[in-house]
Protein backbone atom coordinates (compact mmCIF):
# COMPACT_ATOMS: atom_id res chain seq x y z
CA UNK A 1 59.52 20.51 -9.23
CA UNK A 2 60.88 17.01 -9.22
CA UNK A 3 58.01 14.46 -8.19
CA UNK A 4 58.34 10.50 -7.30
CA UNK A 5 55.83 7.30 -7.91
CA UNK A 6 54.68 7.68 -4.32
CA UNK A 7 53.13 11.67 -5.54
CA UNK A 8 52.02 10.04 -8.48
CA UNK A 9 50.04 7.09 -6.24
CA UNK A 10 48.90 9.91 -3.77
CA UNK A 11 47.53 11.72 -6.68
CA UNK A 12 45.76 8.95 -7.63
CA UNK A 13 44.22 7.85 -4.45
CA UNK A 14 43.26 11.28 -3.97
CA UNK A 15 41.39 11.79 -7.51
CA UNK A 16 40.35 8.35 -7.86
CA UNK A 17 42.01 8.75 -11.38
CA UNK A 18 44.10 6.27 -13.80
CA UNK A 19 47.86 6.32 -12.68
CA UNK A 20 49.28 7.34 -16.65
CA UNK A 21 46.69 9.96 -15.86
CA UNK A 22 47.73 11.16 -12.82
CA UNK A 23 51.71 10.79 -13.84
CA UNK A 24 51.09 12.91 -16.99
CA UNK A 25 49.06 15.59 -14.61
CA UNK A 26 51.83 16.42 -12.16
CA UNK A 27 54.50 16.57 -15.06
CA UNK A 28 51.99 19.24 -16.42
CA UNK A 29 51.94 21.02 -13.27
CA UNK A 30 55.94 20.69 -12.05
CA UNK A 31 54.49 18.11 -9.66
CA UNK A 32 52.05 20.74 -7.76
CA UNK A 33 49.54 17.92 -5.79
CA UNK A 34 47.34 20.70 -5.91
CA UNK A 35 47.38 22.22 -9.42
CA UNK A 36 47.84 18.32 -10.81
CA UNK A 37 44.16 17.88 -9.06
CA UNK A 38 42.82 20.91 -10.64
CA UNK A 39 44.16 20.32 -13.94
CA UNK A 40 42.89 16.80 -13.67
CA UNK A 41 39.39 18.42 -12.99
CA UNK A 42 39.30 20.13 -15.97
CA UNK A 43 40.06 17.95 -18.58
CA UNK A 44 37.82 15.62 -16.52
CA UNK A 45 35.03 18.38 -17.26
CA UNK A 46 36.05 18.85 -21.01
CA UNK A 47 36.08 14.82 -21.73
CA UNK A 48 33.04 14.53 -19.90
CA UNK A 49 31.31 17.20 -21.94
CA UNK A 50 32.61 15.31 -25.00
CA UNK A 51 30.88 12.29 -23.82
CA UNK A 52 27.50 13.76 -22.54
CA UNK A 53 25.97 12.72 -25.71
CA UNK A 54 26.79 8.98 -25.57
CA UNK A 55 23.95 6.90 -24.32
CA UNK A 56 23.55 6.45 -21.03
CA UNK A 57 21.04 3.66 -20.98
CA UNK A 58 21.87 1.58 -18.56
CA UNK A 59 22.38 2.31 -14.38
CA UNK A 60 19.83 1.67 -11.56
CA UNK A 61 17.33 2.83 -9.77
CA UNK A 62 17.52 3.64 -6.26
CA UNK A 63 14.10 3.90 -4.08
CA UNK A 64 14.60 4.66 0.28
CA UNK A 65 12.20 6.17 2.99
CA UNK A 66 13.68 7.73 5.40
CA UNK A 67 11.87 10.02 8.30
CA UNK A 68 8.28 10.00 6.89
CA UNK A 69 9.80 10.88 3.39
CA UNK A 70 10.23 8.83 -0.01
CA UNK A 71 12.36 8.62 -2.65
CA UNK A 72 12.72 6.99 -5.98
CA UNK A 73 15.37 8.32 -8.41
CA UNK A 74 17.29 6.87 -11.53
CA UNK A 75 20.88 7.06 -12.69
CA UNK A 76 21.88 6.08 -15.53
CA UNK A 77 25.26 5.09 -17.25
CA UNK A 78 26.82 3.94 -20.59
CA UNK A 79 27.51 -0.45 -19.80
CA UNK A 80 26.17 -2.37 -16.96
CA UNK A 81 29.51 -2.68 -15.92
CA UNK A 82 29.71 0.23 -14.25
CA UNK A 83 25.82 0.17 -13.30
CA UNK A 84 26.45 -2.75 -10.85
CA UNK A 85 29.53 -1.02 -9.43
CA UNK A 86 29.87 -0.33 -6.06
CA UNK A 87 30.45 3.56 -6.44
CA UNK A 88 27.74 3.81 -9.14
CA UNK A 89 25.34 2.34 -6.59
CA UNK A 90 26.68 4.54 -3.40
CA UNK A 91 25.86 7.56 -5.51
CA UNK A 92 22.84 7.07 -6.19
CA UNK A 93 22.00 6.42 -2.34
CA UNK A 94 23.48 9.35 -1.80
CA UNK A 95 21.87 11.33 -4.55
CA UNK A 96 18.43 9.66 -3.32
CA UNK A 97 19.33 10.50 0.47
CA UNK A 98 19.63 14.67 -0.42
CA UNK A 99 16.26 14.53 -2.22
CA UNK A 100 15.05 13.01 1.10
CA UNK A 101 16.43 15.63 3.33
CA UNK A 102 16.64 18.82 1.00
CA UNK A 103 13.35 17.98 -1.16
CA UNK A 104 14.95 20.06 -5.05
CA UNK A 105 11.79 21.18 -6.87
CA UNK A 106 13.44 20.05 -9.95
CA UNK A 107 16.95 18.13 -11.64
CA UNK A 108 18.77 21.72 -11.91
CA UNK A 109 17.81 22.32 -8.44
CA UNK A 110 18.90 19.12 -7.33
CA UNK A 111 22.60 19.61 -9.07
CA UNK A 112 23.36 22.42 -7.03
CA UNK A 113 22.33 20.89 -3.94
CA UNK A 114 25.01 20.67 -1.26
CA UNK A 115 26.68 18.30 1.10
CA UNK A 116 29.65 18.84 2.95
CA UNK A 117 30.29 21.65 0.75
CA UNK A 118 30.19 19.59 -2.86
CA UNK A 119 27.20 19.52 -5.18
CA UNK A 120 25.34 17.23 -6.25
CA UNK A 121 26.76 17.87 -9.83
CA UNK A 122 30.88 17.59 -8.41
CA UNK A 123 29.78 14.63 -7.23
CA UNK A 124 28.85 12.78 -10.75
CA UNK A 125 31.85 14.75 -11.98
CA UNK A 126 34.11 13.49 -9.76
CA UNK A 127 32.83 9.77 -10.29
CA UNK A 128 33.07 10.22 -14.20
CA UNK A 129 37.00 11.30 -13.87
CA UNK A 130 36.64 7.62 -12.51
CA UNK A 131 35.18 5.81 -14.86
CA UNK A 132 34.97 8.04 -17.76
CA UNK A 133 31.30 7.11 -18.58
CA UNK A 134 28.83 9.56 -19.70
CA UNK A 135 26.55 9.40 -16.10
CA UNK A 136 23.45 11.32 -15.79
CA UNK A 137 20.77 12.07 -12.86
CA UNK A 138 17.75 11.36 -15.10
CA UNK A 139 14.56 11.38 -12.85
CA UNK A 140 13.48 11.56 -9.38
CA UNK A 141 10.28 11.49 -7.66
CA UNK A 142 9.64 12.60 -3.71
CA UNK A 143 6.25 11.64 -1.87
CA UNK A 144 5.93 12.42 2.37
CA UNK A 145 3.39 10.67 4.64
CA UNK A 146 2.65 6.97 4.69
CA UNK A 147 5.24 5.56 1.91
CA UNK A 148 6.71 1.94 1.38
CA UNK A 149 9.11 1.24 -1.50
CA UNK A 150 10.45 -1.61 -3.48
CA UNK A 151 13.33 -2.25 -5.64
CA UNK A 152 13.33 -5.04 -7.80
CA UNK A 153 16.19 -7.29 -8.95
CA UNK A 154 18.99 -4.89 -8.10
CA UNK A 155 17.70 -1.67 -9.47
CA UNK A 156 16.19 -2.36 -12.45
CA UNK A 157 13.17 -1.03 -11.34
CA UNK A 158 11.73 1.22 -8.64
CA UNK A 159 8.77 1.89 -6.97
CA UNK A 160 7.28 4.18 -4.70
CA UNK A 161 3.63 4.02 -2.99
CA UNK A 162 2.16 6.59 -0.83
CA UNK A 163 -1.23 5.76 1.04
CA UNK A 164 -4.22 8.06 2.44
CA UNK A 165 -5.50 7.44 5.49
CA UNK A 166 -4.68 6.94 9.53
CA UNK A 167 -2.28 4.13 9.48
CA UNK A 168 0.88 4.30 11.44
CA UNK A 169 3.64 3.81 9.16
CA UNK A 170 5.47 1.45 10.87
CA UNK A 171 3.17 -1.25 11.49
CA UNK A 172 4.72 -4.05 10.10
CA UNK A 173 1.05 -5.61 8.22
CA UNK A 174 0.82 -2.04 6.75
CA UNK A 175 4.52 -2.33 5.75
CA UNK A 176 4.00 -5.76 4.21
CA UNK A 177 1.34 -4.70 2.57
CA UNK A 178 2.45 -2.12 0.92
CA UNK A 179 5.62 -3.76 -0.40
CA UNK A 180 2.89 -6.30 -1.73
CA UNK A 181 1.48 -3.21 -3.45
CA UNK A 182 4.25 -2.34 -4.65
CA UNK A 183 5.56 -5.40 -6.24
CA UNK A 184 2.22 -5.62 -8.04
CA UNK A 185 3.08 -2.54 -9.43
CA UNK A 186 6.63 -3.83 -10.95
CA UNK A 187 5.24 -6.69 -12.18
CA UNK A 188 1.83 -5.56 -13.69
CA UNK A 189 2.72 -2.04 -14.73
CA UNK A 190 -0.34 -0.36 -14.19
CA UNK A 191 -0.79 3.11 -16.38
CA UNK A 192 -3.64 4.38 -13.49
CA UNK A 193 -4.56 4.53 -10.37
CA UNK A 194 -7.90 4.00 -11.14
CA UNK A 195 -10.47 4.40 -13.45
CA UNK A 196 -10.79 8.38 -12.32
CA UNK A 197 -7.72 8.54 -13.07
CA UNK A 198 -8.07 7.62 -16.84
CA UNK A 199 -8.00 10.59 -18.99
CA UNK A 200 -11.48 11.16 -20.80
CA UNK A 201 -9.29 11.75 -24.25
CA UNK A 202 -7.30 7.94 -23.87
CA UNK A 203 -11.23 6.32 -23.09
CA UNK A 204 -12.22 7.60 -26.55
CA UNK A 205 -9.70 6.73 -28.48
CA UNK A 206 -9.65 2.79 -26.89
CA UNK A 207 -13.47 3.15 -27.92
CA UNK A 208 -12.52 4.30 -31.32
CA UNK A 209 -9.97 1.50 -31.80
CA UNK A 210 -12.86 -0.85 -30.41
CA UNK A 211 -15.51 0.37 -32.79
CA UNK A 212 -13.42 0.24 -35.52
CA UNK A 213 -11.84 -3.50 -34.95
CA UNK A 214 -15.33 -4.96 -34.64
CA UNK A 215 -16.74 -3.00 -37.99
CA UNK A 216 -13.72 -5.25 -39.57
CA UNK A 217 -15.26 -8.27 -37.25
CA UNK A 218 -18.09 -9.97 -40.12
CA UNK A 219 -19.27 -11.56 -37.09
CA UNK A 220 -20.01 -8.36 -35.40
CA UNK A 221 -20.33 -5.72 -38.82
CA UNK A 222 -23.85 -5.99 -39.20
CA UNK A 223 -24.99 -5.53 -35.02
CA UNK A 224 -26.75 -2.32 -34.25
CA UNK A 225 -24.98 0.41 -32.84
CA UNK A 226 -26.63 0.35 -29.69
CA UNK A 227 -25.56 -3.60 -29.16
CA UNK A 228 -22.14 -2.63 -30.29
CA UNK A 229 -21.93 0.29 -27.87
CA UNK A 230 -22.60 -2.65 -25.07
CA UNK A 231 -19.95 -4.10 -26.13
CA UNK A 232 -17.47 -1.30 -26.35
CA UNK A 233 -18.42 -0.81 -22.51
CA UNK A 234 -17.59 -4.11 -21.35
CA UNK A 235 -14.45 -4.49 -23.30
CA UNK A 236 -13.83 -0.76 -20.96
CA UNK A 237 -14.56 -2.50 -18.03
CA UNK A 238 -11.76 -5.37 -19.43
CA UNK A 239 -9.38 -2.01 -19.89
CA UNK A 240 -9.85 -0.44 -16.64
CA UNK A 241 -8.51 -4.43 -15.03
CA UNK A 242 -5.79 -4.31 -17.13
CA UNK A 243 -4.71 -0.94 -16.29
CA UNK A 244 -5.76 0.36 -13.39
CA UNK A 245 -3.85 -0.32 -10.03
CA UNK A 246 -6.88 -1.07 -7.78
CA UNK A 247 -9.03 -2.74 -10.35
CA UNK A 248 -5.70 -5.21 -11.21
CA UNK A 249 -6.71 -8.94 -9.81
CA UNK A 250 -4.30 -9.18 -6.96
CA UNK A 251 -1.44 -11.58 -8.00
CA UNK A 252 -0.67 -12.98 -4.69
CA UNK A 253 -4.04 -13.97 -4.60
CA UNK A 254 -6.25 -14.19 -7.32
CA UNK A 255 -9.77 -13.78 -5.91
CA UNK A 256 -9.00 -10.63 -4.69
CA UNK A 257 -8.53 -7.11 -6.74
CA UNK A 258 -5.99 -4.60 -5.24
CA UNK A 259 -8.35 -2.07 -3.65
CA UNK A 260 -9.71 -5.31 -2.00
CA UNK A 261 -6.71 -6.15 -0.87
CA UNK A 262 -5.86 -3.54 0.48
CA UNK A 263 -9.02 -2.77 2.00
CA UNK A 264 -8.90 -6.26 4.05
CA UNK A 265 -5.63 -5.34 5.38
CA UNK A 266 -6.96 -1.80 6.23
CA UNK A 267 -10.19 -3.76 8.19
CA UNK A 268 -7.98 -6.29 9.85
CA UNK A 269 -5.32 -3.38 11.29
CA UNK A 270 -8.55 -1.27 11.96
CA UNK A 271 -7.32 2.09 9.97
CA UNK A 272 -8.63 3.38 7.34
CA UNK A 273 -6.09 2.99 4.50
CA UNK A 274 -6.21 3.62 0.54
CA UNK A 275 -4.00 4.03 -2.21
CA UNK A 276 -3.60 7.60 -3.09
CA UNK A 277 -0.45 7.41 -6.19
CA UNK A 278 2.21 5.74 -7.17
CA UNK A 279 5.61 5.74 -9.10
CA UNK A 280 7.21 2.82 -10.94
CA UNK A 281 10.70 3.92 -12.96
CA UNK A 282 12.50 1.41 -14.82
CA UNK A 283 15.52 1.48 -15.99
CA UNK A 284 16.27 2.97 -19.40
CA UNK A 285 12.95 2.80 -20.73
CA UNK A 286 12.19 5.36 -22.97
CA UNK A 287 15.80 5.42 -24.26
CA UNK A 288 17.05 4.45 -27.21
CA UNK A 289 19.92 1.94 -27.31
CA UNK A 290 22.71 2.05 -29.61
CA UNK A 291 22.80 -1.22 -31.55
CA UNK A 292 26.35 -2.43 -32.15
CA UNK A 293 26.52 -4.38 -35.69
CA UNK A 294 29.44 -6.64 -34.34
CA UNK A 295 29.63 -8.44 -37.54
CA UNK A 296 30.03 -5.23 -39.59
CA UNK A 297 32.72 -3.55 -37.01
CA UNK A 298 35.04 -6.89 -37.15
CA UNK A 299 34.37 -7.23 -40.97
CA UNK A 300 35.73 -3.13 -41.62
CA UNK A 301 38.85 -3.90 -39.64
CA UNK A 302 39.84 -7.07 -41.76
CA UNK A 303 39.12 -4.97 -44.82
């Protein structure tokens, strides 16, 4: 079957893939639309199973509340290029709007969620025979009740806050507070909640490392245990500031720690209002990057 540039341009609009791709598709197929799609599908699926273990460290994160519900959730991709890409980012709104509305208990569960009769997983597929960049769902996070998010500087990272108490939700001070929250939480990168939430077994190790960096202090060798052990508990207190959300001094205001903070705003709106978790993703981290050696790929092709 005899096909023209205008199939091969349909095809294309249709799949979203390169025209030379497209054009070599329907002279596979006898110019079938159809079968050119399908075959376009699955060597889509085969290069993109090729490229699954190239390093998908950059992408964004996406964070939205919608009905009482949150959601933060990364994707990542291979180059920033594609990261700041309009489609890139519309997927991942999407992707972040189903964990909303069909809360998956896990990532495999959230692949074969549906809309309008495609999955979750078609849909990165159908976005890589676009690109052809290895693009992966990597983490996700779902909170309901009183949540405000924040995204900071495009997606880079993403942060979700849910709150205890009787507040209504949409009351703007509550609202700006919690953004305030949550931008505390991008910039200062607390590890805990608070100091409850410390794990007994990450106390005595800082206390070991304490111990063990004064004993190498000649300044502080030759104190007695118990004087040393006062020590060790203030330089705690110092670690529980550093690290904890609601002991963190506030940084839109300095005299003030978070939990304060927040419990002003609380007294002023007359609710009763607390910080129960949080979530902060960012980006890539975790992931190692390749390194290119540009020097040593430009001097192999002169040699």
């Amino acid at each position: 079957m005899a096909f023209t540039a205008k199939d091969v341009q349909a095809l294309r609009e249709k799949t979203g893939c390169g025209m030379m791709d497209c054009k070599k598709a329907l002279t596979e197929c006898d110019g079938n639309m159809d079968a050119a799609a399908d075959y376009l599908r699955e060597k889509g699926l085969a290069s993109q199973a090729k490229k699954a273990s190239r390093i998908a460290a950059e992408g964004n994160v996406c964070a939205i509340v919608e009905n009482g519900v949150g959601v933060v959730v990364e994707l990542n991709a291979e180059t920033d290029f594609v990261a700041n890409g309009e489609e890139f980012k519309a997927l991942s709104l999407k992707v972040a709007k189903i964990i909303a509305s069909q809360n998956p208990a896990d990532l495999d569960a959230l692949l074969k969620c549906t809309e309008n009769g495609q999955t979750v997983e078609e849909m990165v597929q159908e976005l890589f025979l676009k690109i052809r960049e290895n693009i992966k769902i990597r983490r996700f996070a779902r909170y309901e009740g009183n949540v405000v998010t924040y995204v900071h500087a495009g997606g880079k990272i993403g942060v979700m806050v849910k709150f205890a108490g009787d507040v209504d939700a949409n009351n703007d001070e509550f609202i700006s507070m919690g953004k305030n929250v949550a931008m505390q939480i991008a910039a200062m990168n607390p590890s805990y909640l608070d100091e409850a939430s410390v794990p007994a077994e990450v106390l005595e190790k800082e206390k070991e490392i304490l111990i063990a960096q004064m004993k190498e202090d000649p300044k502080m060798a030759n104190k007695p245990d118990a004087v040393l052990g006062k020590i060790v508990e203030g330089k705690i207190g110092k670690y529980y500031k550093e690290n904890c959300l609601v002991e963190q001094q506030f940084v839109i205001d300095g005299e003030l720690t978070v939990g304060k903070y927040v419990a002003k705003v609380a007294k002023e709106i007359g609710a009763d209002i607390s910080v129960e978790s949080f979530v902060r993703f960012e980006k890539g981290e975790g992931i190692e990057k390749r390194v290119d050696d540009f020097a040593a790929e430009v001097a192999s092709m002169v040699k």
